[in-house]
Protein backbone atom coordinates (compact mmCIF):
# COMPACT_ATOMS: atom_id res chain seq x y z
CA UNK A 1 2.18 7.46 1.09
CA UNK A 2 2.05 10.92 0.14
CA UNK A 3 0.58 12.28 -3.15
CA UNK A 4 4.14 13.13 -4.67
CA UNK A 5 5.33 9.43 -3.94
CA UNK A 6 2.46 7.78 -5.23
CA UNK A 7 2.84 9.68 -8.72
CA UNK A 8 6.52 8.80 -8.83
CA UNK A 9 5.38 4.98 -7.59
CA UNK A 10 2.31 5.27 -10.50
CA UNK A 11 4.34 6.49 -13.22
CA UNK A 12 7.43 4.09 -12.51
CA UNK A 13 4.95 1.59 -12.71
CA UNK A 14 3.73 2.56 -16.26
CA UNK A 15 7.46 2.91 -17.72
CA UNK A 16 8.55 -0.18 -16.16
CA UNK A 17 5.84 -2.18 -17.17
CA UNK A 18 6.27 -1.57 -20.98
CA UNK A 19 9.90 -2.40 -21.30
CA UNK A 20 9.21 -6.02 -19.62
CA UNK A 21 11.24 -5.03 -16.74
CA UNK A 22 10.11 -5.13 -13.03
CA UNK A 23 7.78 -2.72 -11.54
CA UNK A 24 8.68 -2.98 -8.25
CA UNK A 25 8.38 -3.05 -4.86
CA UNK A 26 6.24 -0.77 -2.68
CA UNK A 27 5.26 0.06 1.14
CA UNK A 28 2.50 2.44 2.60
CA UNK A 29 0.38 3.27 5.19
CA UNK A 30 -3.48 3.40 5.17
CA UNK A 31 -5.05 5.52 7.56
CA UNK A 32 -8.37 4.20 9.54
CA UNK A 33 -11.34 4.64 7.60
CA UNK A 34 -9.44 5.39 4.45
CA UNK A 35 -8.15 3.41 1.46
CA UNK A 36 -5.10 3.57 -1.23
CA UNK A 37 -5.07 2.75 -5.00
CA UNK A 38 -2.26 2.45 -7.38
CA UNK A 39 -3.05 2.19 -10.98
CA UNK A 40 -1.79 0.21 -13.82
CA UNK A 41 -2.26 0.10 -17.85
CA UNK A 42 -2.38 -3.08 -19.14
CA UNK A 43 -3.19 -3.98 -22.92
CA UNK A 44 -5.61 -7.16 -23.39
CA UNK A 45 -3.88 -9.95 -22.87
CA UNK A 46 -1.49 -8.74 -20.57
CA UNK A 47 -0.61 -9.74 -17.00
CA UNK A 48 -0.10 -8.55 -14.03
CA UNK A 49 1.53 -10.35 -10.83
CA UNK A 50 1.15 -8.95 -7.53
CA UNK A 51 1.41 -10.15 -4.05
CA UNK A 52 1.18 -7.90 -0.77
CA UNK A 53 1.55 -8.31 2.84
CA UNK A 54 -0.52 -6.41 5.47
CA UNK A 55 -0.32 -5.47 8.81
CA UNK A 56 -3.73 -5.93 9.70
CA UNK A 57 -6.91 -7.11 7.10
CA UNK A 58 -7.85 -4.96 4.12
CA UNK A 59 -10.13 -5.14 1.98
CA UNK A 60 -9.19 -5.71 -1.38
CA UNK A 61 -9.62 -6.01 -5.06
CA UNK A 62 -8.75 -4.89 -8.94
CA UNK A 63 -10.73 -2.96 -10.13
CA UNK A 64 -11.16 -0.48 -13.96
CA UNK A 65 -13.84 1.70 -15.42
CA UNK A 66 -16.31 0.71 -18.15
CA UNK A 67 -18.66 4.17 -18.58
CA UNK A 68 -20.16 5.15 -15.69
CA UNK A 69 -19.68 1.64 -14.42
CA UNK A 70 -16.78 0.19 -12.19
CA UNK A 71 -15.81 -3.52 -12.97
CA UNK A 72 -14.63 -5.54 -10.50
CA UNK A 73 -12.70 -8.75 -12.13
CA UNK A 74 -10.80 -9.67 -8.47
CA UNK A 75 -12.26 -8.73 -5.02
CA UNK A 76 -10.94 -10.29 -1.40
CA UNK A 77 -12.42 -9.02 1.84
CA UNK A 78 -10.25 -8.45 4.83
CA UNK A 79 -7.36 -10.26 3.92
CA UNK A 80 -4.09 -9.66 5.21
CA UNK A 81 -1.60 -11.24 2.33
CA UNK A 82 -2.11 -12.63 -1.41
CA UNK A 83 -0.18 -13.46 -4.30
CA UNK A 84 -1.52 -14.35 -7.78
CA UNK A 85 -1.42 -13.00 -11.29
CA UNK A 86 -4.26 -10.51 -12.93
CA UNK A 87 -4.61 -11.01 -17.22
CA UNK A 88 -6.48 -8.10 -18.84
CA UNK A 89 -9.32 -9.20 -20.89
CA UNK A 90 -9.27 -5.44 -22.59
CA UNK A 91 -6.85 -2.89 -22.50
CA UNK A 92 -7.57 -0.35 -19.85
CA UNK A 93 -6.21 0.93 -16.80
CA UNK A 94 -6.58 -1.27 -13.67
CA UNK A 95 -6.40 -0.47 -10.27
CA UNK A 96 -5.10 -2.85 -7.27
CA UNK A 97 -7.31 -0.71 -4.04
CA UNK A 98 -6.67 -1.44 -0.40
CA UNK A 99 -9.34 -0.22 1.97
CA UNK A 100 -8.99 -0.39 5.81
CA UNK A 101 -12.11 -0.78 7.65
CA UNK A 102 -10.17 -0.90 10.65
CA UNK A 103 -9.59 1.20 13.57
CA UNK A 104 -5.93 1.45 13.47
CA UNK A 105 -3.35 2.56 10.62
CA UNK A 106 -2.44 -0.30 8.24
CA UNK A 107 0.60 -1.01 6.57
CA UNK A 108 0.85 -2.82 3.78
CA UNK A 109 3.90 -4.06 1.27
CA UNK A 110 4.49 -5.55 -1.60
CA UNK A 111 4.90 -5.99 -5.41
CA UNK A 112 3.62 -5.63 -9.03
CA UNK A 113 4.99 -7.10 -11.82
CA UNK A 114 3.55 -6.61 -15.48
CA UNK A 115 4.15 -9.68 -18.14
């Protein structure tokens, strides 16, 4: 996905999520060697639901900044699909990351869905 798309896919994300609606689908490709990261605000309390499909095992987790430190409340390695729902226990800005440790380009799909 290029840099362009994945502001677009980042901010729709962010206006979605406040009004309740959906905040959609999306579908990229991760180099070898290289990772992807899309970004979400969530107040405490809030949820997120995500699931994803990929075409080959990533690595994967949600992660936010505390500081200097980065917190990682949900980690999976090389996984190739998952479903479940993320609840913010402070409001911040949360990441979903896919790195491919793989020798071949990965695509992955999916959905996020603030509640």
């Amino acid at each position: 996905m290029d840099d362009a798309l994945r502001t677009v896919f980042a901010a729709g994300v962010l206006i979605a999520g406040d009004a309740g609606a959906a905040d959609g689908e999306f579908r990229f490709s991760i180099a070898a060697g290289k990772f992807d990261e899309h970004c979400v605000k969530l107040e405490a309390g809030r949820a997120m639901a995500y699931r994803f499909d990929a075409s080959a095992p990533v690595d994967f987790n949600v992660h936010h900044h505390r500081g200097k430190d980065v917190v990682y409340p949900v980690k999976r390695e090389a996984t190739r699909r998952l479903a479940a729902t993320f609840r913010a226990k402070a409001t911040d800005d949360y990441c979903l990351m896919w790195e491919n440790k793989g020798a071949a380009t990965v695509t992955v799909e999916g959905r996020v869905d603030r509640r």
